[in-house]
C-alpha atoms as a PDB file:
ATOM      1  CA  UNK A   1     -31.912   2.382 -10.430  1.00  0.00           C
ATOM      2  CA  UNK A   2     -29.925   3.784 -13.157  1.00  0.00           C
ATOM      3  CA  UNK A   3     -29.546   3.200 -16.787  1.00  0.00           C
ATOM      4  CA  UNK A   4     -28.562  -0.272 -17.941  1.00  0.00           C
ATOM      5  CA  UNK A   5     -25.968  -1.016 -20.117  1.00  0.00           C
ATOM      6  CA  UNK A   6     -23.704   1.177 -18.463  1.00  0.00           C
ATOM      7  CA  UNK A   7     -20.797   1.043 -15.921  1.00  0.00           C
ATOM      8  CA  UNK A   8     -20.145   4.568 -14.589  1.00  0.00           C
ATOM      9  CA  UNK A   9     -17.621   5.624 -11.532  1.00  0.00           C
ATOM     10  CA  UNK A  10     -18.924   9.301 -10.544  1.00  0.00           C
ATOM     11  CA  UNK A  11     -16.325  10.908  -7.409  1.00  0.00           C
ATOM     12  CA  UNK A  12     -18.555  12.638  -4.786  1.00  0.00           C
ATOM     13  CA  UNK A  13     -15.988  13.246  -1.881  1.00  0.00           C
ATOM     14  CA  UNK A  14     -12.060  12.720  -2.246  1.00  0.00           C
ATOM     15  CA  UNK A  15     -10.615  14.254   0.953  1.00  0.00           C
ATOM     16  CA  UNK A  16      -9.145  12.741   3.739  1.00  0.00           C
ATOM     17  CA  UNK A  17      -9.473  12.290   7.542  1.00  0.00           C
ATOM     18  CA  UNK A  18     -12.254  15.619   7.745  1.00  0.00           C
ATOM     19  CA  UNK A  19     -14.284  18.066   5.452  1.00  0.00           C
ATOM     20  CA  UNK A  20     -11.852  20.988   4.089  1.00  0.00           C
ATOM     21  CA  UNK A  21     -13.950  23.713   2.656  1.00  0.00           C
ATOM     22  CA  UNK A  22     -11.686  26.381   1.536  1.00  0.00           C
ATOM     23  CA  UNK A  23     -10.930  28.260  -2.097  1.00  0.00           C
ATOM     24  CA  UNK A  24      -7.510  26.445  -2.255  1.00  0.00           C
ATOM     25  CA  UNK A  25      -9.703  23.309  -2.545  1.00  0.00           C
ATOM     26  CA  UNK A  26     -12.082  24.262  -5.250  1.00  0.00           C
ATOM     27  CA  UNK A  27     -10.998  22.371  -8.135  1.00  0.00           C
ATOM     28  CA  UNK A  28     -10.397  18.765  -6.396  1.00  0.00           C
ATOM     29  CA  UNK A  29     -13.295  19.390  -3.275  1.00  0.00           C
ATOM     30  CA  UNK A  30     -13.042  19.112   0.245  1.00  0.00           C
ATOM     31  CA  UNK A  31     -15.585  16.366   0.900  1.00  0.00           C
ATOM     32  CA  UNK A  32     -14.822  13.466   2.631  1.00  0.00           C
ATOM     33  CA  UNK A  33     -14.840   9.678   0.787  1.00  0.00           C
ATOM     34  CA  UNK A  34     -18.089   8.837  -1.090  1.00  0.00           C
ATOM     35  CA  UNK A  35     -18.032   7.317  -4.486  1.00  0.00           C
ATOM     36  CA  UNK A  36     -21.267   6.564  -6.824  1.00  0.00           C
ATOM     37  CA  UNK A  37     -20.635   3.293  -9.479  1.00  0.00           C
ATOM     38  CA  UNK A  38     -23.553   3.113 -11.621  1.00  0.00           C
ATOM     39  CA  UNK A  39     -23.834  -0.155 -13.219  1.00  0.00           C
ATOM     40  CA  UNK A  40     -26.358  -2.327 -15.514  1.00  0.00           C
ATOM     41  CA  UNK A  41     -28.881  -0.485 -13.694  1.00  0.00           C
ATOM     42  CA  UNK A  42     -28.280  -0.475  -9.856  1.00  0.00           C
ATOM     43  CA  UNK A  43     -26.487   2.446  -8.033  1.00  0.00           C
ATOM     44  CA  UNK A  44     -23.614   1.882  -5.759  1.00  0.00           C
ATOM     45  CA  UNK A  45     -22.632   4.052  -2.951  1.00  0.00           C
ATOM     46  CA  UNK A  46     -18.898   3.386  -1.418  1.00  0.00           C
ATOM     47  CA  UNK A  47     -18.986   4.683   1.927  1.00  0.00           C
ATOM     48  CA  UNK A  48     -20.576   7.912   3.549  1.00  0.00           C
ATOM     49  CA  UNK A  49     -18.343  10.250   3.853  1.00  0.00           C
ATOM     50  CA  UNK A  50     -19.932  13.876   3.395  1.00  0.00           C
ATOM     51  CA  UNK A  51     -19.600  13.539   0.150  1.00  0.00           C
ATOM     52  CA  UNK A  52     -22.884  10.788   0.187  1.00  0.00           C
ATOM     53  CA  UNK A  53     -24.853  14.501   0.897  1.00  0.00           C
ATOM     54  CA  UNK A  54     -24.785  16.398  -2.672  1.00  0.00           C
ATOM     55  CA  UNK A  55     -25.125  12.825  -3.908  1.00  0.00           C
ATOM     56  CA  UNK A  56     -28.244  12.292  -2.173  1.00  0.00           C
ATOM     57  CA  UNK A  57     -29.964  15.610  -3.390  1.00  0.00           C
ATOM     58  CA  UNK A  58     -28.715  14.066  -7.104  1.00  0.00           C
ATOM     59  CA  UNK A  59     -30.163  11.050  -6.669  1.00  0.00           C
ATOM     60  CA  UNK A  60     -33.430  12.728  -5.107  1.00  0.00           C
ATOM     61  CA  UNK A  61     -33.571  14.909  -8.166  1.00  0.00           C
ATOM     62  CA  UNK A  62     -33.093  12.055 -10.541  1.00  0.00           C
ATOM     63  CA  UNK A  63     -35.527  10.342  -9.239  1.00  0.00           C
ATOM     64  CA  UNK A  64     -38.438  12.851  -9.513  1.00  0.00           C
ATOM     65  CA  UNK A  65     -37.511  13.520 -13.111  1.00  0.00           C
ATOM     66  CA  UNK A  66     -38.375   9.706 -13.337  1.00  0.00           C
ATOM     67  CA  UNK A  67     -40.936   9.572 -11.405  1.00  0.00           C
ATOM     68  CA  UNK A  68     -39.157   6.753  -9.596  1.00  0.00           C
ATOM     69  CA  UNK A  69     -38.016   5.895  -6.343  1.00  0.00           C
ATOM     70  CA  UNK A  70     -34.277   5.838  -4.365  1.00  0.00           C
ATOM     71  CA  UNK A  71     -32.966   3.053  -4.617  1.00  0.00           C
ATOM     72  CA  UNK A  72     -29.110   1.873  -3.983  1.00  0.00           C
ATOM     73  CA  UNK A  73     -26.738  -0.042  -2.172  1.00  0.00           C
ATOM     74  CA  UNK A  74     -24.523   1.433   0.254  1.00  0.00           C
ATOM     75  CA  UNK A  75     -21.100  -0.378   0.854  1.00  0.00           C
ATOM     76  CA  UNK A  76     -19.300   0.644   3.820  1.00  0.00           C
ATOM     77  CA  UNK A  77     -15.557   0.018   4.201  1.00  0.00           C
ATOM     78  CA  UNK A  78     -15.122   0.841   8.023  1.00  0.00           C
ATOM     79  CA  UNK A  79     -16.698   3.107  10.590  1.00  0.00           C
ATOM     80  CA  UNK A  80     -14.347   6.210  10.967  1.00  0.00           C
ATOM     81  CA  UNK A  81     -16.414   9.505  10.930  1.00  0.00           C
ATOM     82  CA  UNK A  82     -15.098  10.880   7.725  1.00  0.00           C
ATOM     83  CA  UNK A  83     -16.764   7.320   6.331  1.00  0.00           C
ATOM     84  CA  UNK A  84     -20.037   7.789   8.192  1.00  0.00           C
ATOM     85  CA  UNK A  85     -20.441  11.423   8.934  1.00  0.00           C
ATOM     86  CA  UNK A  86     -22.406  12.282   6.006  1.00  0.00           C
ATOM     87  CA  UNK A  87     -25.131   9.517   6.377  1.00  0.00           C
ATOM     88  CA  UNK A  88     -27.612  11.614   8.981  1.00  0.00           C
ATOM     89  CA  UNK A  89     -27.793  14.120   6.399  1.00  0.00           C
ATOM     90  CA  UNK A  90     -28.674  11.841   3.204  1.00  0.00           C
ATOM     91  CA  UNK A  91     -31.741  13.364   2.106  1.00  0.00           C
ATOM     92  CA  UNK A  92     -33.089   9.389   0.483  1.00  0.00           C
ATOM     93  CA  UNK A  93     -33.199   8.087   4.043  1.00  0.00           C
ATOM     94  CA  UNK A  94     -35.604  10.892   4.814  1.00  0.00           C
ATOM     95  CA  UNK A  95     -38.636   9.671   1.676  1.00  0.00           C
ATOM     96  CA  UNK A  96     -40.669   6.956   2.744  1.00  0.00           C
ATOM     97  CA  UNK A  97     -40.580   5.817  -1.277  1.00  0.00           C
ATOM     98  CA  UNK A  98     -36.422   5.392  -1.034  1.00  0.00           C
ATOM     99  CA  UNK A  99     -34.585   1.990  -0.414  1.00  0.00           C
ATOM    100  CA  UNK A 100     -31.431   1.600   0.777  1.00  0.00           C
ATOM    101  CA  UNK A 101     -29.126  -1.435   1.720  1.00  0.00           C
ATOM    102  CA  UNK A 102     -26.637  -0.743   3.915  1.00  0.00           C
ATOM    103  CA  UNK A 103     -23.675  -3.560   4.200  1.00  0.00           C
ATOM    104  CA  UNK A 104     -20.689  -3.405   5.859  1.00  0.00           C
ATOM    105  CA  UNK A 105     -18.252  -4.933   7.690  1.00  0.00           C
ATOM    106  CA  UNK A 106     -18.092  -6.413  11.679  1.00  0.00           C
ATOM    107  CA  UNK A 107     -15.501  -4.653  13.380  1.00  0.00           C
ATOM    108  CA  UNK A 108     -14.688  -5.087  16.866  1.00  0.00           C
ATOM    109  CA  UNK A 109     -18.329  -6.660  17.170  1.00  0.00           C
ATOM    110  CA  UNK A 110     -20.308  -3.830  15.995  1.00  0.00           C
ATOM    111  CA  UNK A 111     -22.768  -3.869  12.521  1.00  0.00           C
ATOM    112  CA  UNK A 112     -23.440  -1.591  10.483  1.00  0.00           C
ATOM    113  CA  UNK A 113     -26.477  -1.197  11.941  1.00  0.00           C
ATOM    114  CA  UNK A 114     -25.384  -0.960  15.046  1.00  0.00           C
ATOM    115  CA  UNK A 115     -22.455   1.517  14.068  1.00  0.00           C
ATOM    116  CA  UNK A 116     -25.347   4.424  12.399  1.00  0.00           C
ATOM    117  CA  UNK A 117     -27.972   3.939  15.109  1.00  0.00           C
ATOM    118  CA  UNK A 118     -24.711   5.201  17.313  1.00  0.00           C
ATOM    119  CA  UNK A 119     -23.869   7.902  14.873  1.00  0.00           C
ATOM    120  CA  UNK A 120     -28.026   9.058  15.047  1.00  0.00           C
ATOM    121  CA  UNK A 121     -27.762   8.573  18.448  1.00  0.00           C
ATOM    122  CA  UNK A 122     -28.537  11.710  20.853  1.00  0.00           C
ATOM    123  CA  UNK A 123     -26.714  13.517  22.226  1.00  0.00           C
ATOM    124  CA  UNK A 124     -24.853  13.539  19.037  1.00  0.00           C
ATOM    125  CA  UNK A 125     -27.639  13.754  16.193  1.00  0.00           C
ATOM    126  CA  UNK A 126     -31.594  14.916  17.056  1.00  0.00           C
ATOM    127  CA  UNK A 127     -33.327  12.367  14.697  1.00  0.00           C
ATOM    128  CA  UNK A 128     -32.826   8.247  15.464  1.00  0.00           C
ATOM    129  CA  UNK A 129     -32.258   5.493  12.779  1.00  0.00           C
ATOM    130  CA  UNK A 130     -35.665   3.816  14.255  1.00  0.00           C
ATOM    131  CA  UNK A 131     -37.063   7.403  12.905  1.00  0.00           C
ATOM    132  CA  UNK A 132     -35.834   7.448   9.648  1.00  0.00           C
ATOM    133  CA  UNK A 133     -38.955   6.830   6.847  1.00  0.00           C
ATOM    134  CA  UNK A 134     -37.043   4.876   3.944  1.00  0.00           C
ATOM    135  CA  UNK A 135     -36.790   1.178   3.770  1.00  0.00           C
ATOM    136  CA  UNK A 136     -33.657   0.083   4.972  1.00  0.00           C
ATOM    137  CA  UNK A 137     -32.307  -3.200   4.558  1.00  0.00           C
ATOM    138  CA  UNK A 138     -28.565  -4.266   6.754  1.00  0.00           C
ATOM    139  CA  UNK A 139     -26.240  -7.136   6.112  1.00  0.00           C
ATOM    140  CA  UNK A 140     -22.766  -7.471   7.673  1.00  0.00           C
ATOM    141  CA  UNK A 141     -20.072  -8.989   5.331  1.00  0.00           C
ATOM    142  CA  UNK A 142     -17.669 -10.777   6.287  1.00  0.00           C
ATOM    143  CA  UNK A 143     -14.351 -12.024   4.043  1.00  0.00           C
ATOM    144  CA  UNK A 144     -15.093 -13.975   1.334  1.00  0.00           C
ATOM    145  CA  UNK A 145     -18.924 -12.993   1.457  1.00  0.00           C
ATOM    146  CA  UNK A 146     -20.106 -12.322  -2.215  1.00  0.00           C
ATOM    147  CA  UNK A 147     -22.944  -9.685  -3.343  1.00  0.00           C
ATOM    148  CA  UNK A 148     -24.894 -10.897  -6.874  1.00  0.00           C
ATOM    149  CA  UNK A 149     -27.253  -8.208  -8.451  1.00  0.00           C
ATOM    150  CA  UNK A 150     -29.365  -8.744 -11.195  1.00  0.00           C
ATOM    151  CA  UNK A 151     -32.665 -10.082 -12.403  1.00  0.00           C
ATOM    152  CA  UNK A 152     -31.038 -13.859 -12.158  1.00  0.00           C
ATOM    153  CA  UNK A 153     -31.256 -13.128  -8.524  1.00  0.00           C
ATOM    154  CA  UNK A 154     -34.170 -11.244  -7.436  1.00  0.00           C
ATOM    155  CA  UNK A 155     -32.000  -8.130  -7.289  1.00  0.00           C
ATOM    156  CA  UNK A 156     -30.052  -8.384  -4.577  1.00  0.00           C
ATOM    157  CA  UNK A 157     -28.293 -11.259  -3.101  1.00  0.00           C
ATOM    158  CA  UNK A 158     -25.566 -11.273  -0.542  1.00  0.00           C
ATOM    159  CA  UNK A 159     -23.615 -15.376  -0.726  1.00  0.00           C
ATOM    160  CA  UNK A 160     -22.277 -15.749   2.802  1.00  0.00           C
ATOM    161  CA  UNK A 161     -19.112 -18.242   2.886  1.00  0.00           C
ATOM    162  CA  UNK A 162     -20.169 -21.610   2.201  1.00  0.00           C
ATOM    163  CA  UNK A 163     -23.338 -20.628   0.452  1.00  0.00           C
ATOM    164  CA  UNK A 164     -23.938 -22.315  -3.264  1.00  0.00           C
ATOM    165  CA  UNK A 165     -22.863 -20.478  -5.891  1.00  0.00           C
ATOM    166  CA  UNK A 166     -24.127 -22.187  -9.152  1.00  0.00           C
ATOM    167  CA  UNK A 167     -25.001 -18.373 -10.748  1.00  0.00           C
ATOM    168  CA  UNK A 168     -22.346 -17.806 -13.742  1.00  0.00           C
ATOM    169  CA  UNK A 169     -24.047 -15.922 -15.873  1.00  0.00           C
ATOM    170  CA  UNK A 170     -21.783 -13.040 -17.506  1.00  0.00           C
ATOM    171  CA  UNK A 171     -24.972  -9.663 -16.839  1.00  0.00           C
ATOM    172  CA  UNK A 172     -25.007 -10.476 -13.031  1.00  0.00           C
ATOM    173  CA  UNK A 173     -22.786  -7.598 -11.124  1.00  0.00           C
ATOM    174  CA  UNK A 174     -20.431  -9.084  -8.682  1.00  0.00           C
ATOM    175  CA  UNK A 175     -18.873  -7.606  -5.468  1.00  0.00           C
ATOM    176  CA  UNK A 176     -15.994  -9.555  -4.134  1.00  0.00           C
ATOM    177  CA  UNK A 177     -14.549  -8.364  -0.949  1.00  0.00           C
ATOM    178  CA  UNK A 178     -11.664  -9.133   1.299  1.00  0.00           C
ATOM    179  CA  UNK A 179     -10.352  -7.614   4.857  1.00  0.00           C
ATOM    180  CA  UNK A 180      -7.137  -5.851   5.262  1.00  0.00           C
ATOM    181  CA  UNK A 181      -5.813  -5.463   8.689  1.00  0.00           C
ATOM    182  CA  UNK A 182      -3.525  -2.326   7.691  1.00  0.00           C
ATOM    183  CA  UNK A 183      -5.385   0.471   8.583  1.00  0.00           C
ATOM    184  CA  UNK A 184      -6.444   0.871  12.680  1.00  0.00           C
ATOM    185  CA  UNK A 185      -9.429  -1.677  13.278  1.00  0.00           C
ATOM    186  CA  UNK A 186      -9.757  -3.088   9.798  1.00  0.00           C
ATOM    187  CA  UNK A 187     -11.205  -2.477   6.724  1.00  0.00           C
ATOM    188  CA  UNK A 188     -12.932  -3.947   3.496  1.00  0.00           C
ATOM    189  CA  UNK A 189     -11.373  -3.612   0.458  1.00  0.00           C
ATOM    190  CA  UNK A 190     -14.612  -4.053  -2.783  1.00  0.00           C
ATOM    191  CA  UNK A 191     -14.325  -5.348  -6.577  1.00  0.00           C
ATOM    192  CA  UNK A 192     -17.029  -4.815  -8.748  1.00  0.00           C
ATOM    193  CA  UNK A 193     -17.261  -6.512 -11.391  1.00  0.00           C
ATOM    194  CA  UNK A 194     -19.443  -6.825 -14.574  1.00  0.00           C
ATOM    195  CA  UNK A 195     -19.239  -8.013 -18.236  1.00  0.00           C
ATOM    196  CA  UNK A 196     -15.563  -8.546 -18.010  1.00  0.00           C
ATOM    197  CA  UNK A 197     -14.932  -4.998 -16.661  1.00  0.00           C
ATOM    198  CA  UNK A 198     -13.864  -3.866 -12.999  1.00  0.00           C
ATOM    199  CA  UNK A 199     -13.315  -1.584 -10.309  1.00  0.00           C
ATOM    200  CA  UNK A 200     -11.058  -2.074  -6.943  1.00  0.00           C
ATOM    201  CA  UNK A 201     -12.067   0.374  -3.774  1.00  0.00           C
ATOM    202  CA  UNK A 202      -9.192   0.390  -1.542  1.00  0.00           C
ATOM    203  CA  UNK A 203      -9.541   3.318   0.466  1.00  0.00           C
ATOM    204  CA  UNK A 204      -7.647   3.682   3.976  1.00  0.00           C
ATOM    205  CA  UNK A 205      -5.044   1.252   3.709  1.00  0.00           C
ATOM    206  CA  UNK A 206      -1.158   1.733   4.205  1.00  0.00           C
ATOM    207  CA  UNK A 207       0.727  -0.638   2.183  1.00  0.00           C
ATOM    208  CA  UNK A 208       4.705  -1.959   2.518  1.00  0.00           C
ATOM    209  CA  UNK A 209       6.667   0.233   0.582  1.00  0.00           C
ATOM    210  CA  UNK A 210       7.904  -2.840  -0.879  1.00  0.00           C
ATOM    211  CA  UNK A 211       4.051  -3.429  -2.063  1.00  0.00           C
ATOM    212  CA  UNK A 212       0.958  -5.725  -0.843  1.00  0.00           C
ATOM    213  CA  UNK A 213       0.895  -8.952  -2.414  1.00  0.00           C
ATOM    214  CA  UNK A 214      -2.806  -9.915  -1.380  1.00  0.00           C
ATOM    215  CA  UNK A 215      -3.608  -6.510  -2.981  1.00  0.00           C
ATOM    216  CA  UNK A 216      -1.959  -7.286  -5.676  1.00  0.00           C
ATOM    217  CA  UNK A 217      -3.880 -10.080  -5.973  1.00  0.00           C
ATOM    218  CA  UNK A 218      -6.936  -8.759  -5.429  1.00  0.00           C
ATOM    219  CA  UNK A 219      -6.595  -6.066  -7.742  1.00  0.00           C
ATOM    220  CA  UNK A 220      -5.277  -7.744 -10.802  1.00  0.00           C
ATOM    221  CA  UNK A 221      -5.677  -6.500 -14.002  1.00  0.00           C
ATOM    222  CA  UNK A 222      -8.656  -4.360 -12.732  1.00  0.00           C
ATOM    223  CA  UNK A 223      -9.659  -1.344 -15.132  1.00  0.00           C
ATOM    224  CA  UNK A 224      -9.793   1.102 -12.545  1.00  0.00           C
ATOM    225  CA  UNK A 225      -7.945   1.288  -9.158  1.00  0.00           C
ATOM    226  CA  UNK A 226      -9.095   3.673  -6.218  1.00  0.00           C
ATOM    227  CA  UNK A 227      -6.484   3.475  -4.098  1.00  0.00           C
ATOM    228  CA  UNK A 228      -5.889   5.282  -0.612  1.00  0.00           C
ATOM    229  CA  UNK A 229      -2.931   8.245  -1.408  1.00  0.00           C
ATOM    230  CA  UNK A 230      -2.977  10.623   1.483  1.00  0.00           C
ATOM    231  CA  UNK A 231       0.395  11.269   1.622  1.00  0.00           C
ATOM    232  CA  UNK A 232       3.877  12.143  -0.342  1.00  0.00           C
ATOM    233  CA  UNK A 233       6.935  10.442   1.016  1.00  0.00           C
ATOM    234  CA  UNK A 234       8.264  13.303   2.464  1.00  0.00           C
ATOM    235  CA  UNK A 235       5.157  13.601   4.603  1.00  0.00           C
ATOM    236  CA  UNK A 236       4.848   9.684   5.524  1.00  0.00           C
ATOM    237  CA  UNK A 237       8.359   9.551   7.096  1.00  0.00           C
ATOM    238  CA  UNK A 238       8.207  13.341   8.830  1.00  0.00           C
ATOM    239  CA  UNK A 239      10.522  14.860   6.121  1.00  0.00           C
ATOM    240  CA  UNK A 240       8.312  17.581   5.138  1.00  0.00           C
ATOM    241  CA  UNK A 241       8.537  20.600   6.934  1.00  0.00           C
ATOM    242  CA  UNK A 242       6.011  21.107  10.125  1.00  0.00           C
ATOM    243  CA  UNK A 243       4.883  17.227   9.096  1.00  0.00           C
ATOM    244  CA  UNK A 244       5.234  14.610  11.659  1.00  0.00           C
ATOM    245  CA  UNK A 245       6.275  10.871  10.885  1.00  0.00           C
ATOM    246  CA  UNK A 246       2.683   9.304   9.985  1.00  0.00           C
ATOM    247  CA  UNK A 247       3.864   5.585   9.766  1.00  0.00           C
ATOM    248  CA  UNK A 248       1.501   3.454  10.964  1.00  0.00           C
ATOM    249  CA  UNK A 249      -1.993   5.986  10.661  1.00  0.00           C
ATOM    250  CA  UNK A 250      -3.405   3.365   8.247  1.00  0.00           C
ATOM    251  CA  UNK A 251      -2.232   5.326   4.753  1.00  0.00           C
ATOM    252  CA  UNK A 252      -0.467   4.753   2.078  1.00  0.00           C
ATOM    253  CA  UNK A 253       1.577   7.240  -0.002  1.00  0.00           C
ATOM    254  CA  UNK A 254       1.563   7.920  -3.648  1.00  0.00           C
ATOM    255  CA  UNK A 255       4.500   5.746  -4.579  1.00  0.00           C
ATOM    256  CA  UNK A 256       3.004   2.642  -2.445  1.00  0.00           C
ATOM    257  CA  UNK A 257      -0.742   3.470  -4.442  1.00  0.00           C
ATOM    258  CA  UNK A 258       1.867   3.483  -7.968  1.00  0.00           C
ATOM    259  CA  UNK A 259       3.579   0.423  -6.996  1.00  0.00           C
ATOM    260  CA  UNK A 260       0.338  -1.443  -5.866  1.00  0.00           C
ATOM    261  CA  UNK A 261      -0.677  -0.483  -9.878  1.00  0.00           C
ATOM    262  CA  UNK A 262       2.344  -1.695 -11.281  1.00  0.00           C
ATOM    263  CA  UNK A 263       2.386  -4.705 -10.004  1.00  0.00           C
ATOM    264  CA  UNK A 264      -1.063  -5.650 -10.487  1.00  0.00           C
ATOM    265  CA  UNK A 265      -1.254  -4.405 -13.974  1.00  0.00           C
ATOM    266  CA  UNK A 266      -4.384  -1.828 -13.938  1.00  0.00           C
ATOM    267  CA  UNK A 267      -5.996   0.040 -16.572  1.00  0.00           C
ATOM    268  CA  UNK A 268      -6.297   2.476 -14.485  1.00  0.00           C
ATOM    269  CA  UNK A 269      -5.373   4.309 -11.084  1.00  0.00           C
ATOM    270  CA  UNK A 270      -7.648   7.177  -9.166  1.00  0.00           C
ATOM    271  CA  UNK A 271      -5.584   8.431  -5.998  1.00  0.00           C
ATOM    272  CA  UNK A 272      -8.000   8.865  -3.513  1.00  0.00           C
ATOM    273  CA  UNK A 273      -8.242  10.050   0.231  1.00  0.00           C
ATOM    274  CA  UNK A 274      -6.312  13.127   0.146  1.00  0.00           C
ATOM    275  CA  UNK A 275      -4.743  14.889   3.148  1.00  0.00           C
ATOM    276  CA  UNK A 276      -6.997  17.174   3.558  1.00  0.00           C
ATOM    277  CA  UNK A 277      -4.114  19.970   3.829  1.00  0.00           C
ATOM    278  CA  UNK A 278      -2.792  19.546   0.325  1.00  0.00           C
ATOM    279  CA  UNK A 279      -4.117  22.459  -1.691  1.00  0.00           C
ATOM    280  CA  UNK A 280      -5.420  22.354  -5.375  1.00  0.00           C
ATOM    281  CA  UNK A 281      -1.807  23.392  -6.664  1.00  0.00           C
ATOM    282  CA  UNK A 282      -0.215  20.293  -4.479  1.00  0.00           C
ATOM    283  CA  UNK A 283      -2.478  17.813  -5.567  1.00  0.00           C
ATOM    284  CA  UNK A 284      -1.507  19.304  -9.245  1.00  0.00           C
ATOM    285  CA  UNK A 285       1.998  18.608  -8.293  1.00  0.00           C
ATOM    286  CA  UNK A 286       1.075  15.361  -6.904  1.00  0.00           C
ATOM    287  CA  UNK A 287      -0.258  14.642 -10.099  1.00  0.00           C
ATOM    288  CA  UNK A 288       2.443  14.851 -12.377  1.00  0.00           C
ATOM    289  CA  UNK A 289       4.859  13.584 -10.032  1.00  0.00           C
ATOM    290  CA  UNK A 290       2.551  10.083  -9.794  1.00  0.00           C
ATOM    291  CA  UNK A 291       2.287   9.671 -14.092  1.00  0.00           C
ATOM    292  CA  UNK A 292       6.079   9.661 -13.747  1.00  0.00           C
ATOM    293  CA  UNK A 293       5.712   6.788 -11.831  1.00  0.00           C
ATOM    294  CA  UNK A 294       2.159   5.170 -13.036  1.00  0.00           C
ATOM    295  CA  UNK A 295       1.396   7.062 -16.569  1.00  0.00           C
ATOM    296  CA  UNK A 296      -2.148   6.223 -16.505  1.00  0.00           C
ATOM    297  CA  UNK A 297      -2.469   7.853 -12.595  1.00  0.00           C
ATOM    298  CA  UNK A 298      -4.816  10.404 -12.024  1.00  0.00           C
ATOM    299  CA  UNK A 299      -5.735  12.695  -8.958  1.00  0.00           C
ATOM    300  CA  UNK A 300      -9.486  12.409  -8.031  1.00  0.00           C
ATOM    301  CA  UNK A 301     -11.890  14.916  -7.821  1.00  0.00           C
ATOM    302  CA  UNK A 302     -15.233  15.690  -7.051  1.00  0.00           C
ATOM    303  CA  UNK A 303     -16.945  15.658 -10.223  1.00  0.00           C
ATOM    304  CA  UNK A 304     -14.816  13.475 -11.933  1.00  0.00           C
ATOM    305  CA  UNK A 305     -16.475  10.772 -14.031  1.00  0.00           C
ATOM    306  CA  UNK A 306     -15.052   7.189 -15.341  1.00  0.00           C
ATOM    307  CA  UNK A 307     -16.829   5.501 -18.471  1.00  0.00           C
ATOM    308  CA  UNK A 308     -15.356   2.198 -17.822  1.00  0.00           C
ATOM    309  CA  UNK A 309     -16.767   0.332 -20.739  1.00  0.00           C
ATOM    310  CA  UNK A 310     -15.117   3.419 -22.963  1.00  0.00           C
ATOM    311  CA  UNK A 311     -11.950   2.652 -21.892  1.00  0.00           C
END
């Protein structure tokens, strides 16, 4: 738990596709996607990249200043390693005191559960998910699934489709989802939501250049928008030098994350996902070249912390 009142967006891991630890990357960070959202008290934890590994020593430390326990929710866009790979080495799954929910998506008929007990699996990892001494609790989300936390609720509810929803009051947190098909083998897309204030994860999507209307939709008039930027144009159509054509990998370039913002008409925008090539003094470049096109555009970084009730 975390201090209530507050809705917080903390960037643990930014990069792209693998880990890219190198002086060129000091500034932005070369850990793959993991984002904390603190907010009215409960922690969120988009996806596991190895990013979700200083996190967990933060959370771990906070905690014992407390004299409290782990506990968080873990949302889980899809199962590609630089989403997963840090989750063996989250040092709150290790403390018997810790609890974690883990919910994710079903893609090509595999859980989320099912998806980490094969990443903890050996040959691959020594230590099993059966082995691991926190509480863990799994749910698989589907589209149009809802997640309600708050007293109201008992802390933590998950509304499947067709499940009554009679809950309206204005302090419980709401997750909305939906699943995009533009990025190999799917992915979910979160909005979290709370005391009129919001927050879109759309991380490892590639949109039309024209734009996405369902993201659009999805997305309107959110404060913040994380939004999947791996590449420049030149790079997404094979322009730049020794880059080949990446059209159709799933990613979206800065313009498309710009356009997406435009059109949806957010406070906001955090490019996220990186290619993990593109030095501190690109992404710099990146950066300006992205306010010409979305003012209020930033470049994400580990470290970098959004008050969104300050904005």
């Amino acid at each position: 738990m975390t201090e209530s009142g507050s809705f917080e967006i903390r960037f643990w891991g930014v990069c792209g596709s693998h880990p890219m630890p190198q002086k060129s990357k000091m500034r932005h960070g070369g850990n793959t996607s993991c984002v904390e959202i603190s907010v009215n008290g409960y922690t969120l934890i988009l996806d596991a990249g190895t990013g979700i590994i200083p996190l967990g020593k933060e959370l771990l430390a906070r905690a014992h200043e407390k004299e409290d326990r782990v506990s968080a929710l873990l949302l889980l866009s899809h199962y590609h390693h630089d989403h997963t790979q840090g989750f063996p080495f989250f040092g709150p799954v290790y403390t018997a005191d810790s609890k974690l929910w883990v919910l994710g998506p079903e893609l090509e008929n595999v859980s989320p559960k099912d998806v980490l007990a094969d990443v903890m699996h050996s040959p691959y990892f020594p230590v099993r998910l059966r082995d691991l001494n926190a509480e863990l609790c799994f749910e698989t989300l589907n589209e149009d699934d809802e997640i309600l936390l708050g007293e109201e609720v008992g802390g933590v509810k998950v509304l499947h489709s067709g499940d009554p929803r009679p809950w309206t009051s204005a302090d419980l947190v709401r997750i909305q989802l939906v699943q995009s098909t533009r990025h190999p083998g799917g992915v979910l897309v979160y909005r979290i939501s709370w005391r009129g204030a919001s927050v879109v994860y759309a991380s490892d999507m590639e949109n039309y250049p024209e734009g996405d209307e369902w993201l659009v939709s999805f997305a309107q008039g959110t404060d913040l928008l994380i939004h999947d930027a791996q590449y420049t144009d030149a790079h997404y159509w094979g322009e730049a030098p020794g880059c080949a054509n990446t059209q159709g990998y799933g990613h979206s370039t800065i313009s498309m994350a710009c356009q997406v913002a435009n059109a949806a008409q957010v406070g906001g925008l955090a490019l996220f996902h990186h290619s993990p090539e593109y030095d501190d003094e690109r992404l710099d470049q990146i950066e300006a070249e992205a306010k010409a096109l979305f003012p209020e555009a930033l470049m994400a970084y580990e470290g970098l912390m959004i008050r969104l009730l300050e904005r």
